[in-house]
C-alpha atoms as a PDB file:
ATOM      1  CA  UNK A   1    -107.744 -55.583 115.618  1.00  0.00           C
ATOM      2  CA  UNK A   2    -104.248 -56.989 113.634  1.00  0.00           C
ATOM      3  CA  UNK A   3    -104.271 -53.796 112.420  1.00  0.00           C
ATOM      4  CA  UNK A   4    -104.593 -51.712 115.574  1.00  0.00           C
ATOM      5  CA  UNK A   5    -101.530 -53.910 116.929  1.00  0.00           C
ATOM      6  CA  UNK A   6     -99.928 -53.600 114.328  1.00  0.00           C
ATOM      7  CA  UNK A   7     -99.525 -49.951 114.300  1.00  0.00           C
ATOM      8  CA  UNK A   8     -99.010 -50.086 118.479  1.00  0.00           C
ATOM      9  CA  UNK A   9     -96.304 -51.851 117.317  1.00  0.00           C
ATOM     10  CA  UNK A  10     -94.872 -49.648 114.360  1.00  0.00           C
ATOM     11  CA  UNK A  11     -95.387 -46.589 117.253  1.00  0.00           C
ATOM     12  CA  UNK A  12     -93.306 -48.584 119.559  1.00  0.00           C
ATOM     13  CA  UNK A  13     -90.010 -48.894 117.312  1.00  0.00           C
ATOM     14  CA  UNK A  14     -90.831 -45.560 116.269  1.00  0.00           C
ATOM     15  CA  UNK A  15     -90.696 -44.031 119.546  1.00  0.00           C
ATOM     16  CA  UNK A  16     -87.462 -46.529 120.099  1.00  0.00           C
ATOM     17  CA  UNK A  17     -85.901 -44.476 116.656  1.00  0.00           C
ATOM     18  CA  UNK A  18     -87.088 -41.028 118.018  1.00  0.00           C
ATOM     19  CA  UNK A  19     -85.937 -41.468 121.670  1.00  0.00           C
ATOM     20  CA  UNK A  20     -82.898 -38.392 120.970  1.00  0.00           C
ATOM     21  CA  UNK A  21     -86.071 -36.352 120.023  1.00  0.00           C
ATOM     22  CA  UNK A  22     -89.037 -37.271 122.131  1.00  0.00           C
ATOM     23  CA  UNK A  23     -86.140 -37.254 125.104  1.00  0.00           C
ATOM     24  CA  UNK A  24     -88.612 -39.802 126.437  1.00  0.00           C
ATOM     25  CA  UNK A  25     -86.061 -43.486 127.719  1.00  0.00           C
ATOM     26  CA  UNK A  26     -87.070 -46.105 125.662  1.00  0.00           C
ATOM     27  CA  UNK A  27     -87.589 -48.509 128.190  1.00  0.00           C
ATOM     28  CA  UNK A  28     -90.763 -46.518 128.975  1.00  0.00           C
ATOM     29  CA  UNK A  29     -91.724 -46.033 125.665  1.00  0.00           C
ATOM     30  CA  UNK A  30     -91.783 -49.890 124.825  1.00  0.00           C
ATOM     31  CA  UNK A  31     -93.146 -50.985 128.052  1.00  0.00           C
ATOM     32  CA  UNK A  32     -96.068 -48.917 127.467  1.00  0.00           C
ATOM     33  CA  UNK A  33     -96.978 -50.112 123.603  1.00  0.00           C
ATOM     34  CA  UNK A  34     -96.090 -53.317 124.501  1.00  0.00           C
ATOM     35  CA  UNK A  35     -98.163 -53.380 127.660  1.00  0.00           C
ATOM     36  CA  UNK A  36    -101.473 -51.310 126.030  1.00  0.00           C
ATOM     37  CA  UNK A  37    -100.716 -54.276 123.127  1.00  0.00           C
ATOM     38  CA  UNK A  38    -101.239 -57.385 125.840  1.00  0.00           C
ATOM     39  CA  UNK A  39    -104.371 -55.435 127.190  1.00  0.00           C
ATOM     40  CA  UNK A  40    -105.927 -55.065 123.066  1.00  0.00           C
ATOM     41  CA  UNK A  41    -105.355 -58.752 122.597  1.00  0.00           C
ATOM     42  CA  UNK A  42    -106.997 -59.748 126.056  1.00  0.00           C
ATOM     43  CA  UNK A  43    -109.980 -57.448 125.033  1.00  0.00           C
ATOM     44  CA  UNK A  44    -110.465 -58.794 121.475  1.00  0.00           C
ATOM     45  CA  UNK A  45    -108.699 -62.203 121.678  1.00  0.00           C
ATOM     46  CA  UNK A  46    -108.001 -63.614 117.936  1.00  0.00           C
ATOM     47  CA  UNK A  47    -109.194 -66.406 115.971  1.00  0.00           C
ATOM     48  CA  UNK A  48    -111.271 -67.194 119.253  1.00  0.00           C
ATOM     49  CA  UNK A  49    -108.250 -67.401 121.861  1.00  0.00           C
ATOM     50  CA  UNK A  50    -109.513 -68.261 125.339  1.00  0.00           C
ATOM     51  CA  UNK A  51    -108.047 -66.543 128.047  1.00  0.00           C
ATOM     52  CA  UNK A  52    -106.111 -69.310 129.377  1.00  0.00           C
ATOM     53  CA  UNK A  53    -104.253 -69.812 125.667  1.00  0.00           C
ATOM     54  CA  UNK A  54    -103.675 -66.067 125.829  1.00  0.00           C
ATOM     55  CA  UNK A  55    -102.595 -66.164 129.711  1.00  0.00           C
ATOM     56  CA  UNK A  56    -100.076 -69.021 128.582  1.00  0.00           C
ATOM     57  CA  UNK A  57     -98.577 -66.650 125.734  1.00  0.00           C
ATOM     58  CA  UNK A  58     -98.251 -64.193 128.123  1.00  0.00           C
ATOM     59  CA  UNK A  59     -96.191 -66.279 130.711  1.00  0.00           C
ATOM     60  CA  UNK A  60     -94.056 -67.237 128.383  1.00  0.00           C
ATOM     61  CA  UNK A  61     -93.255 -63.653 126.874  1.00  0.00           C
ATOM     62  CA  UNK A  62     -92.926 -62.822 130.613  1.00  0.00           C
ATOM     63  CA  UNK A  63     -90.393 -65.757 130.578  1.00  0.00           C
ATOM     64  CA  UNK A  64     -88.328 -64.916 127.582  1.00  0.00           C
ATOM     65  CA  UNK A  65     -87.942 -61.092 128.962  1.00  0.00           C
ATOM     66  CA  UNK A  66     -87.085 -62.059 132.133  1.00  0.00           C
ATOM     67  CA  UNK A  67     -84.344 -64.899 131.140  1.00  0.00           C
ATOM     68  CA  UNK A  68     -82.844 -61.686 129.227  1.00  0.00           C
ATOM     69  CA  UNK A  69     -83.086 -59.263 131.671  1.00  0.00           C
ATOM     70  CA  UNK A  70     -81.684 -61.837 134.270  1.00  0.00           C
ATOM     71  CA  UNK A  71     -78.368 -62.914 131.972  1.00  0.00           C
ATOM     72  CA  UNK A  72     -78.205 -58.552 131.560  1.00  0.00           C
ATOM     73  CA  UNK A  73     -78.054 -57.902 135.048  1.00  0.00           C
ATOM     74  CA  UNK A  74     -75.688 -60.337 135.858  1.00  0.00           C
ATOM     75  CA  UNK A  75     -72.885 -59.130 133.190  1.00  0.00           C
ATOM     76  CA  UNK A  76     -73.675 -55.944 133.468  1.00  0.00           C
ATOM     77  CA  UNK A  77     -73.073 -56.061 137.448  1.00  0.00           C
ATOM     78  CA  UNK A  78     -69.664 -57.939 137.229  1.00  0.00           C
ATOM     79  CA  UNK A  79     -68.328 -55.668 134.068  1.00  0.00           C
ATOM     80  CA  UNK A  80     -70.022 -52.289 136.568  1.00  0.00           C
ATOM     81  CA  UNK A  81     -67.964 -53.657 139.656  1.00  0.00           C
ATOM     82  CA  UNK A  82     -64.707 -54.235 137.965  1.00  0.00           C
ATOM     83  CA  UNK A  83     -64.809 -50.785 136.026  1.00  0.00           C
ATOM     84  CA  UNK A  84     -65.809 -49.301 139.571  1.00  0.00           C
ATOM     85  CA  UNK A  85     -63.347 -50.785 141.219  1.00  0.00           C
ATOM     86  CA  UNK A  86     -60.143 -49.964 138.230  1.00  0.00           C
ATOM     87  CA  UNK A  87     -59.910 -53.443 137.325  1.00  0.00           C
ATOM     88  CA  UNK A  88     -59.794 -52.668 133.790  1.00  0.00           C
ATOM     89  CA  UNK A  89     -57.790 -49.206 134.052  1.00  0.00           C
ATOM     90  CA  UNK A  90     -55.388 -51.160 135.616  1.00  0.00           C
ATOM     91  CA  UNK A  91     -55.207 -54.591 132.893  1.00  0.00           C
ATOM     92  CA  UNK A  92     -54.674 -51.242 130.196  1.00  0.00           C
ATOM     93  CA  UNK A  93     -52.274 -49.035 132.065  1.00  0.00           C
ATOM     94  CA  UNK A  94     -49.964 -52.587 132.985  1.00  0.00           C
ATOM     95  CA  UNK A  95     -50.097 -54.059 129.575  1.00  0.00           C
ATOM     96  CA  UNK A  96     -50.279 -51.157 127.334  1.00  0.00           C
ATOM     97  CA  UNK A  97     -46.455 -49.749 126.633  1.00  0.00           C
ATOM     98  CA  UNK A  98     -45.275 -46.269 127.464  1.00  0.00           C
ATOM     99  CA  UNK A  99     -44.616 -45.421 123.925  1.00  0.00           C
ATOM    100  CA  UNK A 100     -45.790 -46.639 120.625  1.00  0.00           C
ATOM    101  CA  UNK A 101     -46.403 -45.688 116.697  1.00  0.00           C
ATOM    102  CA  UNK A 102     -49.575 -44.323 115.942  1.00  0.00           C
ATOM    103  CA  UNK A 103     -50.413 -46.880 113.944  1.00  0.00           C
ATOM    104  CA  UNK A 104     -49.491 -49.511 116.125  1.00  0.00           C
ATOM    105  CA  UNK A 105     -51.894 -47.806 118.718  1.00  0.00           C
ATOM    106  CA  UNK A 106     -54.851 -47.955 115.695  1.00  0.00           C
ATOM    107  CA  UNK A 107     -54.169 -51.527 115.357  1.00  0.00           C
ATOM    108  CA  UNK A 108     -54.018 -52.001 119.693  1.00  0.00           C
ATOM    109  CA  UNK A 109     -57.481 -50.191 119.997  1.00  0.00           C
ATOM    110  CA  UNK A 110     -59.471 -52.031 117.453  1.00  0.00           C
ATOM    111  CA  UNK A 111     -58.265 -55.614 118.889  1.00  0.00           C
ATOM    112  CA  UNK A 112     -59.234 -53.976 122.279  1.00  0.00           C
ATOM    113  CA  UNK A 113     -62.179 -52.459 121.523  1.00  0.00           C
ATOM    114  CA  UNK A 114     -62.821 -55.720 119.460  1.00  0.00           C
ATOM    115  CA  UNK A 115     -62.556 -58.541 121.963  1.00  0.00           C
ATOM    116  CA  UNK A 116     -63.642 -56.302 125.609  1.00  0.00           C
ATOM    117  CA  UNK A 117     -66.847 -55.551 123.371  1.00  0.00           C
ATOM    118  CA  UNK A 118     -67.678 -59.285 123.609  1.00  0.00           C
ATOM    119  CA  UNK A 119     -67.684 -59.421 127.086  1.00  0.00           C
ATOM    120  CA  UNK A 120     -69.018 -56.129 128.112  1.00  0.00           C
ATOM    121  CA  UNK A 121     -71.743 -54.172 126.619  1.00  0.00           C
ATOM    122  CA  UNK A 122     -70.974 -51.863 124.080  1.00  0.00           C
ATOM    123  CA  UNK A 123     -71.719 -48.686 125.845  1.00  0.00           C
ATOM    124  CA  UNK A 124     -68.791 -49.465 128.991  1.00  0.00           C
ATOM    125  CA  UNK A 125     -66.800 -50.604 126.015  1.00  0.00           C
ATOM    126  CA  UNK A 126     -66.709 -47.823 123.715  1.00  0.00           C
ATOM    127  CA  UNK A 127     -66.370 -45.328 127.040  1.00  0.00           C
ATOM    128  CA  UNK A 128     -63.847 -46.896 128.266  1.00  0.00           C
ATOM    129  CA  UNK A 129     -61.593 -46.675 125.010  1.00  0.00           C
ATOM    130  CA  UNK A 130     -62.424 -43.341 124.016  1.00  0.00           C
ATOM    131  CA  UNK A 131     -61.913 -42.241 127.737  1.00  0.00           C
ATOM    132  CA  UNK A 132     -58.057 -43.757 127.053  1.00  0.00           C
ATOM    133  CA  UNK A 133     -57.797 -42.183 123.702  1.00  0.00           C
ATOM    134  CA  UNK A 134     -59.011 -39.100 124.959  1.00  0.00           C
ATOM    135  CA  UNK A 135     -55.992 -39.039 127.526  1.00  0.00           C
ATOM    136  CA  UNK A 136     -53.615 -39.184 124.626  1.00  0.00           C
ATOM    137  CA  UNK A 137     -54.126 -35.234 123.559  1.00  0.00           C
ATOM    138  CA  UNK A 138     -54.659 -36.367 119.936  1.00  0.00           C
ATOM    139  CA  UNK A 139     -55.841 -33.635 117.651  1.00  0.00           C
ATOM    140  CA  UNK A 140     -59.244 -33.705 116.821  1.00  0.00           C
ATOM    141  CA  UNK A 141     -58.544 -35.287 113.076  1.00  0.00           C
ATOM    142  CA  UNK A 142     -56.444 -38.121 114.578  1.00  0.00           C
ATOM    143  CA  UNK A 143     -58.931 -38.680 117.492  1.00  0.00           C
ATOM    144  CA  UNK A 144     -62.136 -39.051 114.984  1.00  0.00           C
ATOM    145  CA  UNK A 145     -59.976 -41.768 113.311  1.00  0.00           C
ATOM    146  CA  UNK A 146     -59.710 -43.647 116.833  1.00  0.00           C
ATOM    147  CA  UNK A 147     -63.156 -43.125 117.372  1.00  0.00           C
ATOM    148  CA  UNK A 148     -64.406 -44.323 114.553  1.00  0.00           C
ATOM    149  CA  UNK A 149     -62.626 -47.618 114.566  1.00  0.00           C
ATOM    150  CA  UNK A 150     -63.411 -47.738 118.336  1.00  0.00           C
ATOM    151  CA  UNK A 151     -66.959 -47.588 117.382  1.00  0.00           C
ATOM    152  CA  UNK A 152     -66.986 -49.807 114.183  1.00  0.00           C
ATOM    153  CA  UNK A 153     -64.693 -52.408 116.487  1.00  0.00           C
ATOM    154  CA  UNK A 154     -67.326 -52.677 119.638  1.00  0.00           C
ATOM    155  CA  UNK A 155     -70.151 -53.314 117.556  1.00  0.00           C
ATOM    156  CA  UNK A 156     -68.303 -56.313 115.804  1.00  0.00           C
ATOM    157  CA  UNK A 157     -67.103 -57.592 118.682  1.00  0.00           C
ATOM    158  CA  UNK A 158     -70.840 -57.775 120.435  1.00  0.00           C
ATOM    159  CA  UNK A 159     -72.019 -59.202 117.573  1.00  0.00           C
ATOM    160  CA  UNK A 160     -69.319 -62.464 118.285  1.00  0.00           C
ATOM    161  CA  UNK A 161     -70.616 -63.794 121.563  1.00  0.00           C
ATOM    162  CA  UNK A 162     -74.151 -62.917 123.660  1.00  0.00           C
ATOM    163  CA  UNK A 163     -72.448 -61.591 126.405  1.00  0.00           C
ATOM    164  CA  UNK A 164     -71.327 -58.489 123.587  1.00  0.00           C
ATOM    165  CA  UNK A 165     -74.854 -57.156 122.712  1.00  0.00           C
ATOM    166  CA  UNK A 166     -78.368 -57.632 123.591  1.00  0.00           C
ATOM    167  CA  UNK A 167     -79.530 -58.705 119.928  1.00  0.00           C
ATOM    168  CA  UNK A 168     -77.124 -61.518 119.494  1.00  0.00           C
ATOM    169  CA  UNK A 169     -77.906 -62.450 123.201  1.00  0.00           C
ATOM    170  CA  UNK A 170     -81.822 -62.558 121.944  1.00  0.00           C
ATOM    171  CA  UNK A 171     -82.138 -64.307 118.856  1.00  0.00           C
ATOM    172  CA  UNK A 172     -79.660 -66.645 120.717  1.00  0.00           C
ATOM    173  CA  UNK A 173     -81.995 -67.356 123.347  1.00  0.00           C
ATOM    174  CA  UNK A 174     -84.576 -67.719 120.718  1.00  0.00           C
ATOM    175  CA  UNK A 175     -82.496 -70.716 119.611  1.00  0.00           C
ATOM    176  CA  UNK A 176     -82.411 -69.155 116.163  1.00  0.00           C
ATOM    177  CA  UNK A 177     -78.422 -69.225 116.576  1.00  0.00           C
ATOM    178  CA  UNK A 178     -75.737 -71.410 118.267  1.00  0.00           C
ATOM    179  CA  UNK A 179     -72.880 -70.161 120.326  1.00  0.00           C
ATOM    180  CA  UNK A 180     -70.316 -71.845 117.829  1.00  0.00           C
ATOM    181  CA  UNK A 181     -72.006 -69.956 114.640  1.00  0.00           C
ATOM    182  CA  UNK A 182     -70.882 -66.995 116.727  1.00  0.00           C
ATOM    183  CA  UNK A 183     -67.720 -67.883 117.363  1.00  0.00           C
ATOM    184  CA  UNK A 184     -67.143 -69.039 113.766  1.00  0.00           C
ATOM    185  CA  UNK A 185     -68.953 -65.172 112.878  1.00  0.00           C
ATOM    186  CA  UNK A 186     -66.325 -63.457 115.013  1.00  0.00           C
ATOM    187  CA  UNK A 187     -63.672 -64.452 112.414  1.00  0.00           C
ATOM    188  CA  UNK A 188     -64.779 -62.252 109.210  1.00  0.00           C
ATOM    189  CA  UNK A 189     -65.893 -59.509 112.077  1.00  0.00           C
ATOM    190  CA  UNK A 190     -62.191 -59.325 113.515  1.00  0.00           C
ATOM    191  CA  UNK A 191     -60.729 -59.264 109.604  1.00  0.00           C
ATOM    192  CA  UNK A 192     -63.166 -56.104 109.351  1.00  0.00           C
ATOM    193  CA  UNK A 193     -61.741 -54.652 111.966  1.00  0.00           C
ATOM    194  CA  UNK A 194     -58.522 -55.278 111.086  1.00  0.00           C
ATOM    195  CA  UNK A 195     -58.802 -53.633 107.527  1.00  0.00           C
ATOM    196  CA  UNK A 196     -60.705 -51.038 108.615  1.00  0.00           C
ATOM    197  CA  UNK A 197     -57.517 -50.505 111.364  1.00  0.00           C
ATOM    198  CA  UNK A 198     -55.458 -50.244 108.112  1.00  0.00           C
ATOM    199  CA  UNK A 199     -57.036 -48.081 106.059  1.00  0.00           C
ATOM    200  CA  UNK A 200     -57.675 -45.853 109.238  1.00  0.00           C
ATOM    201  CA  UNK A 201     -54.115 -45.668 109.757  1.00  0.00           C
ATOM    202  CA  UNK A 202     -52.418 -45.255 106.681  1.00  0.00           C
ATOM    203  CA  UNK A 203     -51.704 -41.460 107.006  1.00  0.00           C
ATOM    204  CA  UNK A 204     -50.240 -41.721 110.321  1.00  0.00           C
ATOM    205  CA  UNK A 205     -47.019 -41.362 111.041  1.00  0.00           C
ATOM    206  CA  UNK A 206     -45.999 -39.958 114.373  1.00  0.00           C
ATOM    207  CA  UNK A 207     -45.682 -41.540 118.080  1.00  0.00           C
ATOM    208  CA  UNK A 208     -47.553 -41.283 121.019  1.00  0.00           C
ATOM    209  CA  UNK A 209     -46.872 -41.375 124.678  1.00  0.00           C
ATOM    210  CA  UNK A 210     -49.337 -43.185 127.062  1.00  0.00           C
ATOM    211  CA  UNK A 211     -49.337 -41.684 130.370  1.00  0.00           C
ATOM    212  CA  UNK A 212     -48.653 -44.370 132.980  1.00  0.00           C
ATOM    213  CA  UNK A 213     -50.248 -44.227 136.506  1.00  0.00           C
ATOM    214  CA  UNK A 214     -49.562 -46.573 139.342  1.00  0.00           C
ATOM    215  CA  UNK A 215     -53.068 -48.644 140.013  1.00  0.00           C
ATOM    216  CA  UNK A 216     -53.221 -51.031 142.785  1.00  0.00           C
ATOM    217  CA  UNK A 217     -55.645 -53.939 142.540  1.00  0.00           C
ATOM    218  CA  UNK A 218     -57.025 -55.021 145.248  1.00  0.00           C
ATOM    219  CA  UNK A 219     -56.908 -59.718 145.375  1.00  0.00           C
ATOM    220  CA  UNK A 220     -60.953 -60.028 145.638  1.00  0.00           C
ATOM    221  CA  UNK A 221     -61.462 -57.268 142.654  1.00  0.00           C
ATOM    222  CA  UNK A 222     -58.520 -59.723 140.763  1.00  0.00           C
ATOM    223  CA  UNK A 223     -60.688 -63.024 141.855  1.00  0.00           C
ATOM    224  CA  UNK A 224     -64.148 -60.979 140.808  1.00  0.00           C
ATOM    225  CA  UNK A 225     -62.703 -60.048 137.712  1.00  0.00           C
ATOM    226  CA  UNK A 226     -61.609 -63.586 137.005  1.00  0.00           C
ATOM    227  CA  UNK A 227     -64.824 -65.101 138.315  1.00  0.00           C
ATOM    228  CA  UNK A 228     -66.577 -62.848 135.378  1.00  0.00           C
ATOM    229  CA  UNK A 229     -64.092 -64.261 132.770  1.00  0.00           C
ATOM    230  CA  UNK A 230     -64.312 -67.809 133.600  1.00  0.00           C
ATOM    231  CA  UNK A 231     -68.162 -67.614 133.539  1.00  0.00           C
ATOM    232  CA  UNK A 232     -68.128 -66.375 130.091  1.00  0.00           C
ATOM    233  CA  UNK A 233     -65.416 -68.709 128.943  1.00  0.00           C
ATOM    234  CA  UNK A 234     -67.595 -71.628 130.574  1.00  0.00           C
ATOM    235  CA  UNK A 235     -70.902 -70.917 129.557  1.00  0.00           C
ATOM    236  CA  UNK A 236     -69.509 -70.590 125.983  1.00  0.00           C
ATOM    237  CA  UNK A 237     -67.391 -73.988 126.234  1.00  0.00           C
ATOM    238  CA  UNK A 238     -70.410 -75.586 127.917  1.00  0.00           C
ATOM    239  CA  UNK A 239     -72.506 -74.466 125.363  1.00  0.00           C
ATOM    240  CA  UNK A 240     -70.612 -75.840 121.985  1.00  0.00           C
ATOM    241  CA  UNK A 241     -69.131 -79.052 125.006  1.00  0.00           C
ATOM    242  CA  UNK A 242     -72.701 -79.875 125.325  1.00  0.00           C
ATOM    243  CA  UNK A 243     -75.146 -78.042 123.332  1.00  0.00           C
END
């Protein structure tokens, strides 16, 4: 039987690797190894399990999935609403200048890209750079460079804190990490970023003009917005405060 669950298991990362191919989500994929896995181990309970042992395992793998998808949902809605809404169009357009270097603008994406990452998921993150850089009619060489830091920069920066990426927010939860080893881990991920920024940028040489826009936001989207940031910043500080 540890066999037999242990290839359900190998098929379930499998289909996880093969989801572009298949063109089956993943979410369905996993929920139906990991569900036909349960129903093995209830049939042919190990090492002489009795149901209520095995019932107890399965509360609290019922527990641990839904403390995760609960802490998703929750970012996820407030970083949906504010991107909805041009909350974060607007924090770019008003701080961003209306001219600047091209490398300058490497070294201003990555530390975006970088830091937004750890408080948004890295999908919303990366689209929402690219979906600036795009704007800048770059040619396609210059634009790859952008994307590629973009893309090297997000996944450092969700790596930093748990509210970045759903594996550092699970191995957290596990208690296999603490919220200050993060923090102290975001400090060699930002110097990558940063020499990757260089090296990206050394060719560059020209200027580019950021089209501005006039974005009006509206006082509850600015108190929603800052309701999102002071949860992070508290549950962090509470966190490493209090442990």
């Amino acid at each position: 039987m540890t066999t037999i669950l242990l290839v359900l298991s190998f098929l379930g990362f499998l289909s996880i690797v093969a989801e572009d191919l298949t063109k089956i989500d993943k979410a369905k994929t996993t929920l139906f190894f990991g569900t036909l896995v349960w129903v093995l181990y209830f049939i042919a309970p190990p090492n002489g399990l009795t149901t209520p042992q095995l019932m107890h395992a399965l509360n609290e793998n019922l527990l641990e999935i839904a403390t995760l998808w609960l802490f998703l949902m929750a970012a996820m809605t407030f970083v949906a609403y504010v991107s909805h809404k041009g909350v974060i169009d607007g924090i770019v357009n008003r701080v961003m200048p209306s001219h600047m270097t091209e490398r300058r603008l490497m070294l201003v994406t990555g530390l975006f890209a970088f830091f937004f990452s750890s408080m948004a998921d890295n999908i919303t993150a990366t689209l929402v750079c690219i979906t600036v850089l795009v704007s800048l009619n770059l040619n396609t060489d210059k634009l790859l460079r952008y994307i590629v830091l973009v893309v090297f920069a997000v996944n450092s920066g969700g790596a930093a804190l748990i509210t970045g990426d759903v594996t550092t927010l699970m191995i957290f939860l596990a208690d296999k990490v603490k919220i200050a080893d993060l923090v102290l881990l975001s400090i060699p991920a930002l110097c990558a970023v940063l020499f990757l920024s260089f090296i990206l940028s050394r060719s560059l040489t020209g200027e580019v003009i950021l089209p501005k826009r006039e974005i009006d936001i509206a006082k509850g989207d600015q108190i929603i917005a800052g309701l999102f940031l002071a949860t992070i910043i508290g549950t962090i500080g509470a966190n490493v405060a209090f442990g």
